[in-house]
C-alpha atoms as a PDB file:
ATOM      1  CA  UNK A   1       0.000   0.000   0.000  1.00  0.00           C
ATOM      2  CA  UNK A   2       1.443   3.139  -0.917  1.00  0.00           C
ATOM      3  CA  UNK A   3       1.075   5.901   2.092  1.00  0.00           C
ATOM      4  CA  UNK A   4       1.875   9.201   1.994  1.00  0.00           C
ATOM      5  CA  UNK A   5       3.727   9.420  -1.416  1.00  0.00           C
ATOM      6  CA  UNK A   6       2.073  12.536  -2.344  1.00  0.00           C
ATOM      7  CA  UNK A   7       1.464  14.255   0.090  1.00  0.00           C
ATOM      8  CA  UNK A   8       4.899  16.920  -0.109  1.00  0.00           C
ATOM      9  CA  UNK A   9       3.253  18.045  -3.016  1.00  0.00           C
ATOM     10  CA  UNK A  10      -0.551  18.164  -2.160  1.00  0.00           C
ATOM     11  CA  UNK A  11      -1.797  21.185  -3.677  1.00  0.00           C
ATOM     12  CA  UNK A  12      -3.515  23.578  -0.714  1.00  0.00           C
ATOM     13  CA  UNK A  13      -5.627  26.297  -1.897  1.00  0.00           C
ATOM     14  CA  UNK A  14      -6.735  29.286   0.768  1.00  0.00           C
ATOM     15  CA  UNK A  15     -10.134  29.843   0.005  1.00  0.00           C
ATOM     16  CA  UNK A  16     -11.145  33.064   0.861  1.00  0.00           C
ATOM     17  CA  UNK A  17     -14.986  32.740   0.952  1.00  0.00           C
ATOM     18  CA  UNK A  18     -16.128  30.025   3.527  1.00  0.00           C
ATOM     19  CA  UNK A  19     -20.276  29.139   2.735  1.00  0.00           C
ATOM     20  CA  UNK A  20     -20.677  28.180   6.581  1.00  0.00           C
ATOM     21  CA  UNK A  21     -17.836  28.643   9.787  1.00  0.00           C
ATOM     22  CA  UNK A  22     -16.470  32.410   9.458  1.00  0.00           C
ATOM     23  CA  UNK A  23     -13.578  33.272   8.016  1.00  0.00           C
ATOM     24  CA  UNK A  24     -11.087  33.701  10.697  1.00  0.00           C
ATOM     25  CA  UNK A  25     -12.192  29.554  12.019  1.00  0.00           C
ATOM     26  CA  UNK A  26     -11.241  28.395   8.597  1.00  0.00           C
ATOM     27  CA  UNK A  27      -8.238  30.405   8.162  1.00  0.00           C
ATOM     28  CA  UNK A  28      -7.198  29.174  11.785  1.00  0.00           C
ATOM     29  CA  UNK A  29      -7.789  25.509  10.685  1.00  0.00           C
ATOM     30  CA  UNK A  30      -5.938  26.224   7.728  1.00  0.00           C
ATOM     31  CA  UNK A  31      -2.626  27.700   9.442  1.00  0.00           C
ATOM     32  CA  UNK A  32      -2.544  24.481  11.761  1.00  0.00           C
ATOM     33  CA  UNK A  33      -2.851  22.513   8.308  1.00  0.00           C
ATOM     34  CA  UNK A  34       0.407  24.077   7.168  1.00  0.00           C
ATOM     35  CA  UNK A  35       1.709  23.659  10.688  1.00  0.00           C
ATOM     36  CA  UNK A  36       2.081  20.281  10.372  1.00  0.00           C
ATOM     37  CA  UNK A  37      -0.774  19.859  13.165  1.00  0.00           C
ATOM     38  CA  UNK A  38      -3.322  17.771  11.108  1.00  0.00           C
ATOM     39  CA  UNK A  39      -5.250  15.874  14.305  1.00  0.00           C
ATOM     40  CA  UNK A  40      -5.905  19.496  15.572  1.00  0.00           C
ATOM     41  CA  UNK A  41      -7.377  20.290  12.552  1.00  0.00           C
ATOM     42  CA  UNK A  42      -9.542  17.260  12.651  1.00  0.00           C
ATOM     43  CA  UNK A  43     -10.779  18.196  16.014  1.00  0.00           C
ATOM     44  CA  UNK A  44     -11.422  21.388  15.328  1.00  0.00           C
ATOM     45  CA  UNK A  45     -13.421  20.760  12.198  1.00  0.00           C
ATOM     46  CA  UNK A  46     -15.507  18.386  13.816  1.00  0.00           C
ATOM     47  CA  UNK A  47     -16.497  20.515  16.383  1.00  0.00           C
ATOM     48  CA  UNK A  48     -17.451  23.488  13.735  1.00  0.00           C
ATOM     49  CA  UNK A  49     -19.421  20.271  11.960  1.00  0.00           C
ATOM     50  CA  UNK A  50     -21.309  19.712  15.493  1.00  0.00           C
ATOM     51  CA  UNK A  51     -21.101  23.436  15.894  1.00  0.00           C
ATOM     52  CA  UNK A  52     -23.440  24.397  12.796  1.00  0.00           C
ATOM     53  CA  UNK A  53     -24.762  21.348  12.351  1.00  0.00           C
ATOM     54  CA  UNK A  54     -24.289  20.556   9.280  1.00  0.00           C
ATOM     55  CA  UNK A  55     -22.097  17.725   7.799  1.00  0.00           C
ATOM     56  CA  UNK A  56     -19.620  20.415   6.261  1.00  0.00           C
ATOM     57  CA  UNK A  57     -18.712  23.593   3.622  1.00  0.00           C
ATOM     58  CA  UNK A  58     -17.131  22.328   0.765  1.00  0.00           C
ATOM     59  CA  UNK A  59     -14.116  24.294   2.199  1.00  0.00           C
ATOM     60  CA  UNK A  60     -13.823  22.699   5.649  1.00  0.00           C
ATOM     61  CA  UNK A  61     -14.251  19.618   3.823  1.00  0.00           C
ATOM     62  CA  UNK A  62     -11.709  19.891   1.717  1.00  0.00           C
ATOM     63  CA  UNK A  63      -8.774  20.714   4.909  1.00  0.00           C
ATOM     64  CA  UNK A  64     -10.199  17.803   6.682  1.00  0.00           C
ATOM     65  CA  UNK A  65      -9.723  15.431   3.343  1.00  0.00           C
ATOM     66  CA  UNK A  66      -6.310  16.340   3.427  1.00  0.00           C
ATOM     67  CA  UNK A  67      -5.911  16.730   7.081  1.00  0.00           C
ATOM     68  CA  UNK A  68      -7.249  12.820   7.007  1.00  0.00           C
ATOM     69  CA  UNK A  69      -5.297  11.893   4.291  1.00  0.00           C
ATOM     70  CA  UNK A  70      -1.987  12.956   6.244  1.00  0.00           C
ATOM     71  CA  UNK A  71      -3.192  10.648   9.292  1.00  0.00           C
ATOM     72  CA  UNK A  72      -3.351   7.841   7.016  1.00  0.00           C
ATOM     73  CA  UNK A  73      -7.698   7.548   7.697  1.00  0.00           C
ATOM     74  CA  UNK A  74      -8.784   6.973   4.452  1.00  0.00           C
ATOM     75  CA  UNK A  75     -11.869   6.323   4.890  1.00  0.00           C
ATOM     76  CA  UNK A  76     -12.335   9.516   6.781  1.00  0.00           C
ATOM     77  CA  UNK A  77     -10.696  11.255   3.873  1.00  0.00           C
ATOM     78  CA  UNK A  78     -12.816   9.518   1.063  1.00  0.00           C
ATOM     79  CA  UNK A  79     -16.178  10.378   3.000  1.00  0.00           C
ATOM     80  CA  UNK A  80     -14.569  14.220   2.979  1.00  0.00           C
ATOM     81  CA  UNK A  81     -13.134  14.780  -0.683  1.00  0.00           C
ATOM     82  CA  UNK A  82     -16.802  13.148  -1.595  1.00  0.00           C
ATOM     83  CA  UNK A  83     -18.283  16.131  -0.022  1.00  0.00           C
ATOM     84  CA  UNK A  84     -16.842  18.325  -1.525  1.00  0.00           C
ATOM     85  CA  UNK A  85     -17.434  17.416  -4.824  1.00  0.00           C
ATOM     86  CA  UNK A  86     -20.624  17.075  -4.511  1.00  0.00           C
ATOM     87  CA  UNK A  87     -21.048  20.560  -2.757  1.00  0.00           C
ATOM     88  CA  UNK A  88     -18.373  22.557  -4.625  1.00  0.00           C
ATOM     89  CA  UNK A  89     -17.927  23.952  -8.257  1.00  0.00           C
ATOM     90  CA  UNK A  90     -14.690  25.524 -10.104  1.00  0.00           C
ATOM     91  CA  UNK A  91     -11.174  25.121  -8.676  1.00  0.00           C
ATOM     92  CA  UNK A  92     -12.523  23.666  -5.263  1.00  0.00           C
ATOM     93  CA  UNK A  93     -14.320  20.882  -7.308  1.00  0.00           C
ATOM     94  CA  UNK A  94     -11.280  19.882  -8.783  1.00  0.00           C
ATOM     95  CA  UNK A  95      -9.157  19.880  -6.269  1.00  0.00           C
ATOM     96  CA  UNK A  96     -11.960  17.522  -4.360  1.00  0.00           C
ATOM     97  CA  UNK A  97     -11.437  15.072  -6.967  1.00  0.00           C
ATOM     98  CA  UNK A  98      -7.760  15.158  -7.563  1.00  0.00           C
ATOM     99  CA  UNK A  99      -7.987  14.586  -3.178  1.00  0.00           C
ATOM    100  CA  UNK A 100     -10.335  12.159  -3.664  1.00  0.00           C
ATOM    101  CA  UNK A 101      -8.395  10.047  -6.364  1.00  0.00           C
ATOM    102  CA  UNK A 102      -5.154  10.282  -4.339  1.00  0.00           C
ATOM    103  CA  UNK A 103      -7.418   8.584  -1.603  1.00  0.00           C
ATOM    104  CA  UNK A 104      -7.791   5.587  -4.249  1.00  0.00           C
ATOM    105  CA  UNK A 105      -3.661   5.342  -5.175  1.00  0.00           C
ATOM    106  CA  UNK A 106      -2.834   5.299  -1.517  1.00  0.00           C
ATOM    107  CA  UNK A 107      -5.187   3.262  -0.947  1.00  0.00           C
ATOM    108  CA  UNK A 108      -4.117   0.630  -3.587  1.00  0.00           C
ATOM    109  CA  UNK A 109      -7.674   1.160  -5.760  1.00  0.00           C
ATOM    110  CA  UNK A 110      -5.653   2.201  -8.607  1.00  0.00           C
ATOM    111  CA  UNK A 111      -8.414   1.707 -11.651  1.00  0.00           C
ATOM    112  CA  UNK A 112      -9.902   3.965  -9.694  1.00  0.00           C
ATOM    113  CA  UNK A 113      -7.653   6.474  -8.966  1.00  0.00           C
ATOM    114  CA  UNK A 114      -6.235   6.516 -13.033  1.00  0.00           C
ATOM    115  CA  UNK A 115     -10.296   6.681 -14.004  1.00  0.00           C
ATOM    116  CA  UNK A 116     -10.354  10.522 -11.760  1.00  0.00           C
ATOM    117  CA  UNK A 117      -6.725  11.823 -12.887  1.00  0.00           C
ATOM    118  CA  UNK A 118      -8.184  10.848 -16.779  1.00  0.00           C
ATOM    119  CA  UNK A 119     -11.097  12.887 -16.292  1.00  0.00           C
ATOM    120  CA  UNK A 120      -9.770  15.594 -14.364  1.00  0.00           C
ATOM    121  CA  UNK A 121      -7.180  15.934 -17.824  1.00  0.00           C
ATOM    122  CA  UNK A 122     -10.266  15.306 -20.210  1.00  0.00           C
ATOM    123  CA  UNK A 123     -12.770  17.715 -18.496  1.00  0.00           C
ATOM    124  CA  UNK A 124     -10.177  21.010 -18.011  1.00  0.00           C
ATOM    125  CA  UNK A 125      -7.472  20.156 -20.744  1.00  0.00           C
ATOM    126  CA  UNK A 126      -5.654  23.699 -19.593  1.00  0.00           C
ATOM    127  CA  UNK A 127      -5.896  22.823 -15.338  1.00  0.00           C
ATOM    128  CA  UNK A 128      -3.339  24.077 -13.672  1.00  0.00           C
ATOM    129  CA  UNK A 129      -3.006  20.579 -12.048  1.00  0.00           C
ATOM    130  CA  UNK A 130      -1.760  18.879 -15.270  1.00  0.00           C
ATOM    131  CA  UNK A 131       2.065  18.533 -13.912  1.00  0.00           C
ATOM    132  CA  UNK A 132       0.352  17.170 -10.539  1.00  0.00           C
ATOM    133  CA  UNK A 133      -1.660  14.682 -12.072  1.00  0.00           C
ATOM    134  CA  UNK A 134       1.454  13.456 -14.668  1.00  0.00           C
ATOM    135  CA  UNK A 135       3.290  12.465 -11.509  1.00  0.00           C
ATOM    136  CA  UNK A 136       0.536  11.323  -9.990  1.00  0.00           C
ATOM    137  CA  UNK A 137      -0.015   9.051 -13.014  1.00  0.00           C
ATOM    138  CA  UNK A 138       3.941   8.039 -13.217  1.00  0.00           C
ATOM    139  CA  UNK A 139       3.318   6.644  -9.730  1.00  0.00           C
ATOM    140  CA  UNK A 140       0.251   4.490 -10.241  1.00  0.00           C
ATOM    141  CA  UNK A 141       1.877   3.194 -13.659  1.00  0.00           C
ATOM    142  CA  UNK A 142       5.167   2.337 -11.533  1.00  0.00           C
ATOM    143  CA  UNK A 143       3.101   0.869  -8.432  1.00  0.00           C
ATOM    144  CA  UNK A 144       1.256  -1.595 -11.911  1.00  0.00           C
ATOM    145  CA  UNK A 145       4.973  -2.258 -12.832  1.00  0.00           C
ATOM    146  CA  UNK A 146       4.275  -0.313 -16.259  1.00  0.00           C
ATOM    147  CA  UNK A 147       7.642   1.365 -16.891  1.00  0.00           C
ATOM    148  CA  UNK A 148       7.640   2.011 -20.573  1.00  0.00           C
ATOM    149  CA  UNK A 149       4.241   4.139 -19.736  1.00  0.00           C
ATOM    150  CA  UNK A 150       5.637   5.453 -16.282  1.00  0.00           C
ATOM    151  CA  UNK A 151       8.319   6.551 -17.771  1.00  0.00           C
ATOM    152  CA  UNK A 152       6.185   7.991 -21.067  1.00  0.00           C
ATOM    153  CA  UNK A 153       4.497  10.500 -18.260  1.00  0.00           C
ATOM    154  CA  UNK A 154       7.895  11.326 -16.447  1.00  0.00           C
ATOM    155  CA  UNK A 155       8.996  12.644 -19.590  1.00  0.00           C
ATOM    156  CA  UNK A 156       5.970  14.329 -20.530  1.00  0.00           C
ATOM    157  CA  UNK A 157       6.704  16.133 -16.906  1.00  0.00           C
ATOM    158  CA  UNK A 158       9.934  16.996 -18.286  1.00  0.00           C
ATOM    159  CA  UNK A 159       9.015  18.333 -21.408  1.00  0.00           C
ATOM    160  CA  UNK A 160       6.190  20.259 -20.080  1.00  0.00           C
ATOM    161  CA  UNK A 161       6.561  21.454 -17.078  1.00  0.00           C
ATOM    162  CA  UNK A 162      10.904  21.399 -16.585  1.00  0.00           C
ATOM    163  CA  UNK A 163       9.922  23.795 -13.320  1.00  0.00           C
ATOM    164  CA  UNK A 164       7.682  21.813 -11.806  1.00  0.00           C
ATOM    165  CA  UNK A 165       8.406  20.908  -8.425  1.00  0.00           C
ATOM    166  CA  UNK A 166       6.703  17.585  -9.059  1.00  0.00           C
ATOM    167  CA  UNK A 167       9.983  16.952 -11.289  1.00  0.00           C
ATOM    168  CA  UNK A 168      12.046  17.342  -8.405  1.00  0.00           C
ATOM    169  CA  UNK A 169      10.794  14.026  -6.564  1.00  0.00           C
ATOM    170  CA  UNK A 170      10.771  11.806  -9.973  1.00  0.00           C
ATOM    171  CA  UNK A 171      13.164   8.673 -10.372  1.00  0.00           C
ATOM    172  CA  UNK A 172      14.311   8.047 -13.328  1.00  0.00           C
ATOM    173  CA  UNK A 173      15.147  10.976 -15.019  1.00  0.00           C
ATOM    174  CA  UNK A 174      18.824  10.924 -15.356  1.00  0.00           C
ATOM    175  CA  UNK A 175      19.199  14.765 -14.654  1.00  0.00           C
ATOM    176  CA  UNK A 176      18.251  14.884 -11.645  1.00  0.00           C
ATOM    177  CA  UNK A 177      21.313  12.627 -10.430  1.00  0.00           C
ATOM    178  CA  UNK A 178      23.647  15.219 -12.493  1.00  0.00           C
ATOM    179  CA  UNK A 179      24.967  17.252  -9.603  1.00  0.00           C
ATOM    180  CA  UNK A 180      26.128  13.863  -7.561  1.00  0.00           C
ATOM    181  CA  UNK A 181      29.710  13.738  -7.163  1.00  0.00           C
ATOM    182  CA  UNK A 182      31.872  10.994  -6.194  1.00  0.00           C
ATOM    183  CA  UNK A 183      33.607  10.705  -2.897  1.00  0.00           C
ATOM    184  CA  UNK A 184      30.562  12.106  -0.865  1.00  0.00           C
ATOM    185  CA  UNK A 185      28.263  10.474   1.232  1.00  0.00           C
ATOM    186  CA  UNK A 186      24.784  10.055   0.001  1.00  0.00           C
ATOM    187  CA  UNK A 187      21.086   9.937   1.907  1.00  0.00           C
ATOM    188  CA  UNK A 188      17.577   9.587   0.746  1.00  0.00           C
ATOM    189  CA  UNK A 189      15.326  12.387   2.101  1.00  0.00           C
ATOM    190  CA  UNK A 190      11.704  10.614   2.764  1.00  0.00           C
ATOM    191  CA  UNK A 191      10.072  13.874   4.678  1.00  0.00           C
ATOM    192  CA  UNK A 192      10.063  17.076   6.042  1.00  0.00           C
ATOM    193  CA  UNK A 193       8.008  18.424   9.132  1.00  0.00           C
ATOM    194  CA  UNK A 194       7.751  21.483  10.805  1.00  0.00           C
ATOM    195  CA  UNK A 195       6.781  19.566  13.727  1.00  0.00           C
ATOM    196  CA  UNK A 196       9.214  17.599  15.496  1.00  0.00           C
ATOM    197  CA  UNK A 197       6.913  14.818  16.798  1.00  0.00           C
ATOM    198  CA  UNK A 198       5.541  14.073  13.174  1.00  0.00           C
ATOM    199  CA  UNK A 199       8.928  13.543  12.207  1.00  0.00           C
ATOM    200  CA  UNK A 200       9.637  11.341  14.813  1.00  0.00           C
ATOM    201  CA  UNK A 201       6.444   9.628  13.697  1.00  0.00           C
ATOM    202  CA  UNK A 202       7.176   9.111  10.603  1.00  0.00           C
ATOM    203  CA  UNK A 203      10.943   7.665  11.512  1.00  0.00           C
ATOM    204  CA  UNK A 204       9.105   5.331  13.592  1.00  0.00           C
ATOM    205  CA  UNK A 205       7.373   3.921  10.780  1.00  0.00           C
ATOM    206  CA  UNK A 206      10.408   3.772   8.888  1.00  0.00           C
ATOM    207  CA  UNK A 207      12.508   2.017  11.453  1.00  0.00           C
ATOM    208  CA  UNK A 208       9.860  -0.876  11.922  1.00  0.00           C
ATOM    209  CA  UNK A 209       9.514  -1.044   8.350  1.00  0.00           C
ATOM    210  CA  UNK A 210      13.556  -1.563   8.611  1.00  0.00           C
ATOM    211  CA  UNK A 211      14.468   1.096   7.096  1.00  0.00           C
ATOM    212  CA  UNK A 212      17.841   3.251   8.645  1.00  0.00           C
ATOM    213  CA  UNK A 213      16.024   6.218   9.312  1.00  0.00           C
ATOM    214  CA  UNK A 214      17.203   8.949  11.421  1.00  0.00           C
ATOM    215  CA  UNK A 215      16.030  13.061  11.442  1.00  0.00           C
ATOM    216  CA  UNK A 216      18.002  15.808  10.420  1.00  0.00           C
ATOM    217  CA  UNK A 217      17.804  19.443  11.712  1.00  0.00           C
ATOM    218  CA  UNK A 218      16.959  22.093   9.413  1.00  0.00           C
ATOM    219  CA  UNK A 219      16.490  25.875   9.741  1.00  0.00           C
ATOM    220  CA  UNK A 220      12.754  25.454  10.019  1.00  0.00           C
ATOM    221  CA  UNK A 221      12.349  21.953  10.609  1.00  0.00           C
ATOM    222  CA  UNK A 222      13.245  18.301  10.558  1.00  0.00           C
ATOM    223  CA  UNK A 223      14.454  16.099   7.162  1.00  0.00           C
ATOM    224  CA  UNK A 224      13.747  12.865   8.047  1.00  0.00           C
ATOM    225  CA  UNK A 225      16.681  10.715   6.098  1.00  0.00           C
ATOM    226  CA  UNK A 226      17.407   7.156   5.193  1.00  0.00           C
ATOM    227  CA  UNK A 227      20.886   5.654   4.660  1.00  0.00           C
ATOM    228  CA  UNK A 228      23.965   6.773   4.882  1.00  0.00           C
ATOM    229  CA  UNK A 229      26.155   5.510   1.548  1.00  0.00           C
ATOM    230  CA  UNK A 230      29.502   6.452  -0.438  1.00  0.00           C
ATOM    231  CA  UNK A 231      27.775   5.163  -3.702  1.00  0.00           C
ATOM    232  CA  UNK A 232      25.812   7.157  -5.825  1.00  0.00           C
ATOM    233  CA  UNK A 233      24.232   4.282  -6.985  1.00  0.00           C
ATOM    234  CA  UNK A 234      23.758   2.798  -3.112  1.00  0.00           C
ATOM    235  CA  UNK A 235      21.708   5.888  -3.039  1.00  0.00           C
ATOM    236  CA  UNK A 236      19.932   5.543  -6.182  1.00  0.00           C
ATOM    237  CA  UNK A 237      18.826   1.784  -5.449  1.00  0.00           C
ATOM    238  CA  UNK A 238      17.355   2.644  -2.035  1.00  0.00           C
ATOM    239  CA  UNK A 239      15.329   5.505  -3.564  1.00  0.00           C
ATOM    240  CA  UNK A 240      14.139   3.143  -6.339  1.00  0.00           C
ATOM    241  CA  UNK A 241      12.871   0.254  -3.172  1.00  0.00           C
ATOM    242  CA  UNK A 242      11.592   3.518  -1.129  1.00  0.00           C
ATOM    243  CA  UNK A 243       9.314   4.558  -4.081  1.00  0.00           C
ATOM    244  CA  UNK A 244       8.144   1.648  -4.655  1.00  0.00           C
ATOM    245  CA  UNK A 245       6.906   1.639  -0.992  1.00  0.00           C
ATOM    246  CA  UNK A 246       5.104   4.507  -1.769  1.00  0.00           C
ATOM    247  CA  UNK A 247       7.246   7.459  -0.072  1.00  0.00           C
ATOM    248  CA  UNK A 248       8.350  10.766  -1.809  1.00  0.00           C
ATOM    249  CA  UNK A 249      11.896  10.277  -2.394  1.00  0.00           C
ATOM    250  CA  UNK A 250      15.014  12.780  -2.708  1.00  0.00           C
ATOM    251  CA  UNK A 251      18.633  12.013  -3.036  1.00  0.00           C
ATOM    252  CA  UNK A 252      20.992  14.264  -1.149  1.00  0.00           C
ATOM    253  CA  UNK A 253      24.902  14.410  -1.308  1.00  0.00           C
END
């Protein structure tokens, strides 16, 4: 099962125009969202849900998708991203579905998932989600063991969208291993959190998954790291095993 592959590169949008809880509740939920504190938000939006009484805006809906989809309760988050694409039109819409068919490649429903990224491309050709989706779509073809056609929409990433930051966390492009140098030691970044117990979290999981993991200290945060290796191509193989597990992956000298 792949869990939490995607979700460095979710795509957040700060709506501005809540239908039901005021402004300044949603906007609270949404800075503890990018805080790294994704049970608060849960909490919180289920008392504004009790609050109002009402099973959600499409907006809260939406933050508590993700917020679900970061704890790893995906049924929780499937029920959500439902809601809001049933409730909400335009941008929000979309962004339900693409949610909702992330819920399906975590989740290992993968027909299901491809069926959603598909339509989202069909329906709105010009989205603004197009590079998302492509990775989104290299994943799921890599998790079938396609690799002629995962590699067919890595390229297409390439080609399209060379500034994406999707590109950045794609295998298999050889550029992206360019700036390695010999004689250094190597790691495979897995995470970063702005909150030190959800990095320790997520080592956890890594270490009883046997996996070397150990955190790293950044300016505004923690990298959580795997491996420590002299090869380049030490590196490389343990980012190829660690995205097939289903984890973001990043190679660092």
């Amino acid at each position: 099962m792949i869990k939490k592959n995607l979700l460095s590169i979710i795509v957040f949008v700060l709506f501005s125009s809540p239908s039901f809880c005021s402004a300044a509740e949603l906007n609270t939920l949404k800075a503890d969202f990018l805080a790294g504190n994704y049970r608060r938000v849960i909490f919180e939006g289920q008392a504004l849900i009790k609050k109002f009484n009402f099973d959600s805006s499409p907006d809260l809906s939406y933050i508590l998708g993700l917020s679900y989809l970061k704890e790893g309760n995906l049924e929780a988050a499937e029920e959500s991203f439902k809601r809001v694409i049933k409730d909400a039109r335009g941008e929000l819409n979309t962004q339900g579905r693409l949610g909702l068919a992330d819920t399906y490649l975590i989740g290992a429903q993968l027909q299901d998932a491809e069926d959603i990224y598909n339509r989202i491309i069909t329906d709105q050709p010009n989205t603004s989600l197009k590079a998302a989706i492509f990775f989104r779509l290299s994943q799921l073809e890599f998790k079938k063991g396609n690799n002629s056609q995962r590699n067919e929409y890595l390229l297409r990433l390439k080609k399209d969208f060379p500034l994406s930051p999707e590109l950045k966390l794609t295998t298999g492009i050889p550029r992206i291993y360019s700036s390695l140098q010999k004689n250094q030691e190597y790691s495979v970044q897995v995470g970063f959190f702005t909150n030190s117990q959800n990095a320790n979290s997520f080592k956890s999981k890594l270490l009883a998954r046997d996996f070397p993991a150990y955190l790293e200290q950044a300016n505004n945060g923690w990298r959580v790291k795997v491996g420590r290796f002299e090869s380049v191509q030490e590196a490389v193989d343990l980012e190829s095993k660690l995205s097939q597990e289903g984890f973001p992956t990043k190679i660092c000298p």
